[in-house]
PDB file of N, CA and C in Angstrom:
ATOM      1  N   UNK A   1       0.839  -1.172   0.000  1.00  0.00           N
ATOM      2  CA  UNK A   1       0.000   0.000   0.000  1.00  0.00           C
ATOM      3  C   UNK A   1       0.886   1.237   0.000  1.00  0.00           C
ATOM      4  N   UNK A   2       0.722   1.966  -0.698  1.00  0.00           N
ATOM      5  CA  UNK A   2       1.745   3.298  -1.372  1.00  0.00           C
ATOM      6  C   UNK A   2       0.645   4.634  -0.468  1.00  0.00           C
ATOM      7  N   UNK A   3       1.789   4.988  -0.123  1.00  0.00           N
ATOM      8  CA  UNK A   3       1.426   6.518   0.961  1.00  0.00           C
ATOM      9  C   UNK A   3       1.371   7.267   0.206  1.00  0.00           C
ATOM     10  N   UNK A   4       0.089   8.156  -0.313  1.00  0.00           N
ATOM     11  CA  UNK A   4       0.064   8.877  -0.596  1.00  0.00           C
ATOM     12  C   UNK A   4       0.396  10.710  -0.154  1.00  0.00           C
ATOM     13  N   UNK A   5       1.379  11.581  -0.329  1.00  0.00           N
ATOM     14  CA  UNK A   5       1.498  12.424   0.164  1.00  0.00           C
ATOM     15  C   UNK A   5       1.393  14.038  -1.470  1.00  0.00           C
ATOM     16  N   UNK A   6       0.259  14.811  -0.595  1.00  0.00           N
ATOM     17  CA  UNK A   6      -0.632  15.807  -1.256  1.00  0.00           C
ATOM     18  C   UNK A   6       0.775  16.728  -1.442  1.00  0.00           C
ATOM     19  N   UNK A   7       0.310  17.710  -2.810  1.00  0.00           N
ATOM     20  CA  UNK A   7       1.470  18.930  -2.820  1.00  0.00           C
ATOM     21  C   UNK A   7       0.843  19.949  -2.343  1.00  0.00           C
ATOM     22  N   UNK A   8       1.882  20.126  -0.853  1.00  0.00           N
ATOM     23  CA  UNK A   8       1.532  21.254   0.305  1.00  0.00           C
ATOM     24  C   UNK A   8       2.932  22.043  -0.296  1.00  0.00           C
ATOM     25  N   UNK A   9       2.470  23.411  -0.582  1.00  0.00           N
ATOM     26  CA  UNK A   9       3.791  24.208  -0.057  1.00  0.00           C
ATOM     27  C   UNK A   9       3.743  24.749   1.166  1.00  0.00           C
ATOM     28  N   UNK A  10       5.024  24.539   1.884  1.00  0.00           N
ATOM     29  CA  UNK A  10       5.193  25.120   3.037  1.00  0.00           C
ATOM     30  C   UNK A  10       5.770  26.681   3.160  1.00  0.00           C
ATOM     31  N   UNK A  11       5.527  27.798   3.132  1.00  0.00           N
ATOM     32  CA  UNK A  11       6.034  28.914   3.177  1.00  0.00           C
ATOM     33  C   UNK A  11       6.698  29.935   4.514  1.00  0.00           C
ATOM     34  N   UNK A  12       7.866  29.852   4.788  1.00  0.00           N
ATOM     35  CA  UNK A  12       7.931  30.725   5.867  1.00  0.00           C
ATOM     36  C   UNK A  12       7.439  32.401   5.822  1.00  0.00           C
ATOM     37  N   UNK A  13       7.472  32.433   4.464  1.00  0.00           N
ATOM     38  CA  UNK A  13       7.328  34.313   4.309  1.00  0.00           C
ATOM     39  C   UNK A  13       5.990  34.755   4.804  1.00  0.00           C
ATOM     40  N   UNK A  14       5.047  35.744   4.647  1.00  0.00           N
ATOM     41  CA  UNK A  14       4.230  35.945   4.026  1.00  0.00           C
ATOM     42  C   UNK A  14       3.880  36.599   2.808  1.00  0.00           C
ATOM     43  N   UNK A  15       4.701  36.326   1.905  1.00  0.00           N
ATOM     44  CA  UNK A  15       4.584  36.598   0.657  1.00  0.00           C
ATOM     45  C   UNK A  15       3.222  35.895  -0.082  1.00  0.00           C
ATOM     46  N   UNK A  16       2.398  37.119  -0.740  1.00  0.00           N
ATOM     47  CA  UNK A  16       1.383  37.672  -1.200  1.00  0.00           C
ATOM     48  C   UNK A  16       1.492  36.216  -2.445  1.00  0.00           C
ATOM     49  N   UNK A  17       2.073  35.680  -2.874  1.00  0.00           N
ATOM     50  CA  UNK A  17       1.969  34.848  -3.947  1.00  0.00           C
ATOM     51  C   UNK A  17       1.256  33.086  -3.571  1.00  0.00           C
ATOM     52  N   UNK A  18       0.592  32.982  -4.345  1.00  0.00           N
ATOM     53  CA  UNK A  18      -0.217  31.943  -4.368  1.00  0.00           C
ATOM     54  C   UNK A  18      -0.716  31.191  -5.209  1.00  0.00           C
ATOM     55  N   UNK A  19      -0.230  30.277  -5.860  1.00  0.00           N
ATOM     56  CA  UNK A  19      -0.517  30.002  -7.187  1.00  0.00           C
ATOM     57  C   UNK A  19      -2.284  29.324  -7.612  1.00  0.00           C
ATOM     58  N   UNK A  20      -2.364  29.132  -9.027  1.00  0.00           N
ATOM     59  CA  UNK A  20      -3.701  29.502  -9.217  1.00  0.00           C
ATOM     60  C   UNK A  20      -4.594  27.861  -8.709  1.00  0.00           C
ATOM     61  N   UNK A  21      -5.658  27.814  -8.009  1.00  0.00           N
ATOM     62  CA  UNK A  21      -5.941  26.363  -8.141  1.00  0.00           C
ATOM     63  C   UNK A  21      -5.309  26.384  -6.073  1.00  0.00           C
ATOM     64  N   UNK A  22      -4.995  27.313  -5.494  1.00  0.00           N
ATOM     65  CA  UNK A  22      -4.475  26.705  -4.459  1.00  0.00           C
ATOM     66  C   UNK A  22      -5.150  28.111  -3.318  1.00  0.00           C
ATOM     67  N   UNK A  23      -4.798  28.081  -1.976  1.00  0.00           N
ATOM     68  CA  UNK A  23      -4.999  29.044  -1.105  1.00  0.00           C
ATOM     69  C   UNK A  23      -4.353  28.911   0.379  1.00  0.00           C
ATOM     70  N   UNK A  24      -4.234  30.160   0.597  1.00  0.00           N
ATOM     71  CA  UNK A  24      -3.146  29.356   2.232  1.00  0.00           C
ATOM     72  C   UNK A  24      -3.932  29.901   3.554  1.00  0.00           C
ATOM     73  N   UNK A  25      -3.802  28.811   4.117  1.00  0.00           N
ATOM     74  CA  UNK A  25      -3.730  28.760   5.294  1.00  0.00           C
ATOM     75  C   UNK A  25      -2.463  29.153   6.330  1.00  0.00           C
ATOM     76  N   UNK A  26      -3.411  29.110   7.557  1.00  0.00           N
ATOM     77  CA  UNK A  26      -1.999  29.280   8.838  1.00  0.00           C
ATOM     78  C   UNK A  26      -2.326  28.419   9.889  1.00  0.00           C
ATOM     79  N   UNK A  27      -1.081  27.301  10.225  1.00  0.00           N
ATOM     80  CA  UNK A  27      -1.663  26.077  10.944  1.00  0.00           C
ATOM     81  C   UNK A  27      -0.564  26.181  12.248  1.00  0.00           C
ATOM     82  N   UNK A  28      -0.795  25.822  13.134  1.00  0.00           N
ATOM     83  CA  UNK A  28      -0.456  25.900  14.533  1.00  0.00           C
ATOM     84  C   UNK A  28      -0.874  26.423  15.772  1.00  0.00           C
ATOM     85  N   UNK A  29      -0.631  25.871  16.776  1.00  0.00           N
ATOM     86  CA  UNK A  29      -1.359  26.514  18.157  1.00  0.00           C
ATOM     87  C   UNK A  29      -0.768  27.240  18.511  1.00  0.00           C
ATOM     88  N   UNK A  30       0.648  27.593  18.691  1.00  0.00           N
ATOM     89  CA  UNK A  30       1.535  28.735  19.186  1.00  0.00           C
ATOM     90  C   UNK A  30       1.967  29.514  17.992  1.00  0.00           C
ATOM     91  N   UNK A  31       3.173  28.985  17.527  1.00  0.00           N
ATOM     92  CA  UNK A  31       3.592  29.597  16.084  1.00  0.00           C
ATOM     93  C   UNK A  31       3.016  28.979  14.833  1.00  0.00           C
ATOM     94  N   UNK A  32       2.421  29.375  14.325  1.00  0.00           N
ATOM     95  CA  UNK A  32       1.597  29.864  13.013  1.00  0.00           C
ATOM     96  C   UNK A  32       2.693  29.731  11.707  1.00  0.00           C
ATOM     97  N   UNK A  33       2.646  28.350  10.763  1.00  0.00           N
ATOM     98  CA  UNK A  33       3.272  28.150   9.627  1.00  0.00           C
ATOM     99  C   UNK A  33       1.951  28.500   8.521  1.00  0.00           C
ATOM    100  N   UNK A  34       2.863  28.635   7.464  1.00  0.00           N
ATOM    101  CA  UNK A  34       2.211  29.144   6.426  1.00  0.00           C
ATOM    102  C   UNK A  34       1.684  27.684   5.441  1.00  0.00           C
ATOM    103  N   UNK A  35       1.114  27.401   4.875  1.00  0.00           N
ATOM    104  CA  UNK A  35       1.015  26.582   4.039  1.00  0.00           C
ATOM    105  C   UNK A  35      -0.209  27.093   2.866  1.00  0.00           C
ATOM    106  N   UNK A  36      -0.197  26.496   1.317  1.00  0.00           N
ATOM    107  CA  UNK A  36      -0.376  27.027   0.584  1.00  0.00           C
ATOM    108  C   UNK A  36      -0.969  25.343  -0.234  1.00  0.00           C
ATOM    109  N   UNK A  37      -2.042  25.766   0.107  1.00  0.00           N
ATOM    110  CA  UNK A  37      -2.633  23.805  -0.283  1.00  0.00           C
ATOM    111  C   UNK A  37      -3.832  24.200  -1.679  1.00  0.00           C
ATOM    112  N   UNK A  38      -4.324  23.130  -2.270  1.00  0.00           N
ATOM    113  CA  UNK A  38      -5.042  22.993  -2.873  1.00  0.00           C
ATOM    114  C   UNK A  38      -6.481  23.190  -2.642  1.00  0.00           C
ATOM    115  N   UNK A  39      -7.317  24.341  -4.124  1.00  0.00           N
ATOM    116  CA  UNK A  39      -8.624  24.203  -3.398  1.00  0.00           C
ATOM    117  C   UNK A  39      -9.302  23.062  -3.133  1.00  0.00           C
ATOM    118  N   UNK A  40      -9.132  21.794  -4.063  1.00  0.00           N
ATOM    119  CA  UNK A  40      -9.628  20.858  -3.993  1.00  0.00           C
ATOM    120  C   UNK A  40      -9.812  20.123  -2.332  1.00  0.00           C
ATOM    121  N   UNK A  41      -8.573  20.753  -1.586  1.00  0.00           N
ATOM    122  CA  UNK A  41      -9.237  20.025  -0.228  1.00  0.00           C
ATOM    123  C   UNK A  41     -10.182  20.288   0.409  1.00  0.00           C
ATOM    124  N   UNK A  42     -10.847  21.689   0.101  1.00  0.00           N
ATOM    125  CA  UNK A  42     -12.108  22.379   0.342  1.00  0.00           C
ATOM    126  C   UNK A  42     -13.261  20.963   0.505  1.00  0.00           C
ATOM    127  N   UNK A  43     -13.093  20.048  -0.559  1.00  0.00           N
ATOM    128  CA  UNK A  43     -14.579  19.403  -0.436  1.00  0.00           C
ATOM    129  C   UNK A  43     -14.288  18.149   0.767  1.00  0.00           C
ATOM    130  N   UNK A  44     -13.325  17.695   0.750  1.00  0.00           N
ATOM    131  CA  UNK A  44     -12.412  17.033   2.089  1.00  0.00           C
ATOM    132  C   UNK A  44     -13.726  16.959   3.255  1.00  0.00           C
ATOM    133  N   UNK A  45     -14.151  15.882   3.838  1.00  0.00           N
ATOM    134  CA  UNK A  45     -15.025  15.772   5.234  1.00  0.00           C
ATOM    135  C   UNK A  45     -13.864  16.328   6.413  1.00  0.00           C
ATOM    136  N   UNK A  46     -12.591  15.385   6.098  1.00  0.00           N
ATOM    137  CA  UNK A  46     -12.068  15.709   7.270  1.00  0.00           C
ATOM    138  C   UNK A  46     -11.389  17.725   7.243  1.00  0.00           C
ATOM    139  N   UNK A  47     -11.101  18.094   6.269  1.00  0.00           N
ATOM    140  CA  UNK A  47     -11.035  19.020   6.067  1.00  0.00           C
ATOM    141  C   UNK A  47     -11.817  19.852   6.367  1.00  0.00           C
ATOM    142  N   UNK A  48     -12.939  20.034   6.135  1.00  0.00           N
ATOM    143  CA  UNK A  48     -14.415  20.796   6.588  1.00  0.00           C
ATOM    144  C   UNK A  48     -14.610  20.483   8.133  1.00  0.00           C
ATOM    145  N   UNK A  49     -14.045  19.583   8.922  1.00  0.00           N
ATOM    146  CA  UNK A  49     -14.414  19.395  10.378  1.00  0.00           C
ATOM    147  C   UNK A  49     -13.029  20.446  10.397  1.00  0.00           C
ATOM    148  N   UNK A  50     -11.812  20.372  10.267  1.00  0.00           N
ATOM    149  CA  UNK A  50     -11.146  21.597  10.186  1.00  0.00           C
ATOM    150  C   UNK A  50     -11.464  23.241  10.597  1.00  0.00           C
ATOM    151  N   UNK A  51     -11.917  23.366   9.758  1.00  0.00           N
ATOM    152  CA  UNK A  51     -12.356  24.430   9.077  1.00  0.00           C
ATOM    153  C   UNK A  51     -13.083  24.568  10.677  1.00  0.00           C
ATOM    154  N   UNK A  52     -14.353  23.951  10.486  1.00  0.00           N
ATOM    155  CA  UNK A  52     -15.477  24.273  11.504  1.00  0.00           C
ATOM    156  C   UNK A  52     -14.826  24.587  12.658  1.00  0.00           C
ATOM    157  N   UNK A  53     -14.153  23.905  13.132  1.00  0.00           N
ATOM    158  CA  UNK A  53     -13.304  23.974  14.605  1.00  0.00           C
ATOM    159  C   UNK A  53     -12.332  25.598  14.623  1.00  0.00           C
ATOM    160  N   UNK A  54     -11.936  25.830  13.652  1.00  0.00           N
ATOM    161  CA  UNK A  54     -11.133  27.148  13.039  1.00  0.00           C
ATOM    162  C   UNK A  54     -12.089  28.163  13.327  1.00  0.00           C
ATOM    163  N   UNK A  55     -13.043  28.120  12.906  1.00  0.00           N
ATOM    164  CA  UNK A  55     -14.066  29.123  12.886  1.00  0.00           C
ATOM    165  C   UNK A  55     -15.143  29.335  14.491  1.00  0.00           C
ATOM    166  N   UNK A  56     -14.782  27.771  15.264  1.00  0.00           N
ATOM    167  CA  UNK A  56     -15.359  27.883  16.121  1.00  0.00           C
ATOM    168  C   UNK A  56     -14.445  28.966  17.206  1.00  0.00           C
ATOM    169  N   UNK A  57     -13.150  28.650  16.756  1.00  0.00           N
ATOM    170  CA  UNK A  57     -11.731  29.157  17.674  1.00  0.00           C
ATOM    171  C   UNK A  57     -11.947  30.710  17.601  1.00  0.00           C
ATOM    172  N   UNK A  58     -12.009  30.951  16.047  1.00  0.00           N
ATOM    173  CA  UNK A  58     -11.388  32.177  15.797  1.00  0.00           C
ATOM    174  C   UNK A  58     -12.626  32.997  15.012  1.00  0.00           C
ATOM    175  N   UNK A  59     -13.373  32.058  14.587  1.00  0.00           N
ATOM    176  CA  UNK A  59     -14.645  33.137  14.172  1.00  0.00           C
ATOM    177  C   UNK A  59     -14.285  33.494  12.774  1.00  0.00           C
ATOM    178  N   UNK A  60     -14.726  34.025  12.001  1.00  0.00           N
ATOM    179  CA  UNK A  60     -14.167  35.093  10.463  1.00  0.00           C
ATOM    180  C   UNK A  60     -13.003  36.523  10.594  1.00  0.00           C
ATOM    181  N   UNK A  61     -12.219  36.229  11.738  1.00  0.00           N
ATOM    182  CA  UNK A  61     -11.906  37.338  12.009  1.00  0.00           C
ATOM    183  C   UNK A  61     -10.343  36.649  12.172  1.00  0.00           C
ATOM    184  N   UNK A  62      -9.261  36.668  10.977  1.00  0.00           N
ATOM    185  CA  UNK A  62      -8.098  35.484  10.453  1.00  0.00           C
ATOM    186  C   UNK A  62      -7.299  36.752  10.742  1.00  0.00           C
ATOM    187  N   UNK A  63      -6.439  36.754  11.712  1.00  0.00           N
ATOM    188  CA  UNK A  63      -5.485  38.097  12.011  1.00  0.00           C
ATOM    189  C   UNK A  63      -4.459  37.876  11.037  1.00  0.00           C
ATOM    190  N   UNK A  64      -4.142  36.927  10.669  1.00  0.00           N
ATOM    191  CA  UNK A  64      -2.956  36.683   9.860  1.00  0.00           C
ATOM    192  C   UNK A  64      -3.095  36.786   8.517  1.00  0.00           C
ATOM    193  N   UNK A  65      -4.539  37.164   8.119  1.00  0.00           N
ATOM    194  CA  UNK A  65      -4.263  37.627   6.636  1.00  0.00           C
ATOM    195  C   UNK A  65      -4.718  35.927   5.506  1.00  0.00           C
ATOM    196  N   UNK A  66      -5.011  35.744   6.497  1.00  0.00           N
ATOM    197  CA  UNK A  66      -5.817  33.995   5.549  1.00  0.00           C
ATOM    198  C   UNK A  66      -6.362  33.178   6.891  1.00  0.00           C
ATOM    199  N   UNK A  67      -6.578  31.432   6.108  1.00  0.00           N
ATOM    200  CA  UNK A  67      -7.247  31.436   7.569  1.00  0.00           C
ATOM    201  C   UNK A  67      -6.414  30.400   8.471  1.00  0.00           C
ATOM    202  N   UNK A  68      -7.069  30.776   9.793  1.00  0.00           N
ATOM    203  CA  UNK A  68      -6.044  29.862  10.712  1.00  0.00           C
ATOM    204  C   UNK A  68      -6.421  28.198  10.832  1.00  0.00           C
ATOM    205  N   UNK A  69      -6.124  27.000  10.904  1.00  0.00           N
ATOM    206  CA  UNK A  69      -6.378  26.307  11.065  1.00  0.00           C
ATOM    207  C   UNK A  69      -5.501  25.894  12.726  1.00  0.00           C
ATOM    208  N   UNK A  70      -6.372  25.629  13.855  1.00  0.00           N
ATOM    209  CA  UNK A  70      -5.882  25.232  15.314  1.00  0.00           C
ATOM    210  C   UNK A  70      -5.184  23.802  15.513  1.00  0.00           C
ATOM    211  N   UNK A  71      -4.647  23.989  14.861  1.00  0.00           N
ATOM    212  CA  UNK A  71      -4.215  22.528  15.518  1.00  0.00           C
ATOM    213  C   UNK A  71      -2.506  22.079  15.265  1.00  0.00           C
ATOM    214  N   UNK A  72      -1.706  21.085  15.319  1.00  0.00           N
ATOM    215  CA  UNK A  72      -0.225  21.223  15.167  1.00  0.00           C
ATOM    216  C   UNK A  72      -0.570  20.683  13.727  1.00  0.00           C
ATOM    217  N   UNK A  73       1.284  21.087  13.764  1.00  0.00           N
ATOM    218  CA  UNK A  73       1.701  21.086  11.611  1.00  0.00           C
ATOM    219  C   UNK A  73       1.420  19.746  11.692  1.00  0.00           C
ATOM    220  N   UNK A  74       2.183  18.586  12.995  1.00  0.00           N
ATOM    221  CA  UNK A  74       2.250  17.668  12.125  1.00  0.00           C
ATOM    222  C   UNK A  74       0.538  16.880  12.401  1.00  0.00           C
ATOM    223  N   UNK A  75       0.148  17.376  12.908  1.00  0.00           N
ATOM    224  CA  UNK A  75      -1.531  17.155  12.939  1.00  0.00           C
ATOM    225  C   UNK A  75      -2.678  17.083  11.144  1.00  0.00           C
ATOM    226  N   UNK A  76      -2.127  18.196  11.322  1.00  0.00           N
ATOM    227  CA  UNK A  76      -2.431  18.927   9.693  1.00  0.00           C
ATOM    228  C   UNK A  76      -2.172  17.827   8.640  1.00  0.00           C
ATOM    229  N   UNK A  77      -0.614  17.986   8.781  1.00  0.00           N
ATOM    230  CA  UNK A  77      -0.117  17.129   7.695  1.00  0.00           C
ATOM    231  C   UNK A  77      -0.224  15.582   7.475  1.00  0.00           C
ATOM    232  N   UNK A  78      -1.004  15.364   9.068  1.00  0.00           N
ATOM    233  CA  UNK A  78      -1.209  13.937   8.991  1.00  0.00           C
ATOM    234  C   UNK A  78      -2.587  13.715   7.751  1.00  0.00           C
ATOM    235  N   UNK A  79      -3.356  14.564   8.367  1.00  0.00           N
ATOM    236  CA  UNK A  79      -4.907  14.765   7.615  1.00  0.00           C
ATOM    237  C   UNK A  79      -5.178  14.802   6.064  1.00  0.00           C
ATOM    238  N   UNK A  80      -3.790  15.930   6.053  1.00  0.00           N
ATOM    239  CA  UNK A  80      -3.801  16.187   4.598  1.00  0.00           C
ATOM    240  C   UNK A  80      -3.460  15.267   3.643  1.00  0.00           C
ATOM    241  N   UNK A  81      -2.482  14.734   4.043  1.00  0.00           N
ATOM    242  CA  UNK A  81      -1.969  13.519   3.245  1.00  0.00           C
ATOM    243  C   UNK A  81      -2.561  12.527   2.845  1.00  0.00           C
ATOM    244  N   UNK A  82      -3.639  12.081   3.791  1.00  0.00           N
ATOM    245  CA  UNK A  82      -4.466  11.093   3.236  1.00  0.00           C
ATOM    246  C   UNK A  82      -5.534  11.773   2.240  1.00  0.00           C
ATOM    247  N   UNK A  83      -5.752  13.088   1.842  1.00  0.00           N
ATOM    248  CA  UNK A  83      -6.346  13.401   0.699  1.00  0.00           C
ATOM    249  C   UNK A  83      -5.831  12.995  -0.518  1.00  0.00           C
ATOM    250  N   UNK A  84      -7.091  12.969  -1.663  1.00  0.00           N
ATOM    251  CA  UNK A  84      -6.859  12.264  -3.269  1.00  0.00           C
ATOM    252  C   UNK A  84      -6.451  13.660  -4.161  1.00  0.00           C
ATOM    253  N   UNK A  85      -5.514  14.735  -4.365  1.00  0.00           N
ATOM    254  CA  UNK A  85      -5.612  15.428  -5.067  1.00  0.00           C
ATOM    255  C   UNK A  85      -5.552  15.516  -6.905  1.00  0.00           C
TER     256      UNK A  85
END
């Protein structure tokens, strides 16, 4: 059985660039990494429980300029990976 792993860019900057087909997030409980994922994970179940929990945390109100997702990187990246992109 072959592990599938999704193309996440990881970004330290916050540089304004984002390529087309993708959107970033900010994932962590203390320090806040950048990542720059696919819209396609939008339709994601586990992704959307994400989200919800994000919004329960932080509401529509993303200080960082996109949105936050609460939880650790390697939390994230566990989740993400098992997506089909």
């Amino acid at each position: 059985m072959a592990i599938h792993i999704p193309r996440i860019i990881k970004k330290s900057s916050t540089s304004l660039d984002v390529p087309k087909g993708h959107f970033a997030v900010y994932v962590g409980e203390k320090q806040k990494k950048r990542f720059v994922i696919p819209i396609s994970f939008l339709s994601e179940a586990l992704f959307q429980d994400l989200l919800s929990q994000a919004e329960e945390e932080f509401g529509f109100d993303h200080p960082m300029g996109g949105v936050t997702i609460p939880c650790s990187e390697d939390i994230f990246i566990g989740i993400t990976s098992q997506f089909r992109i």
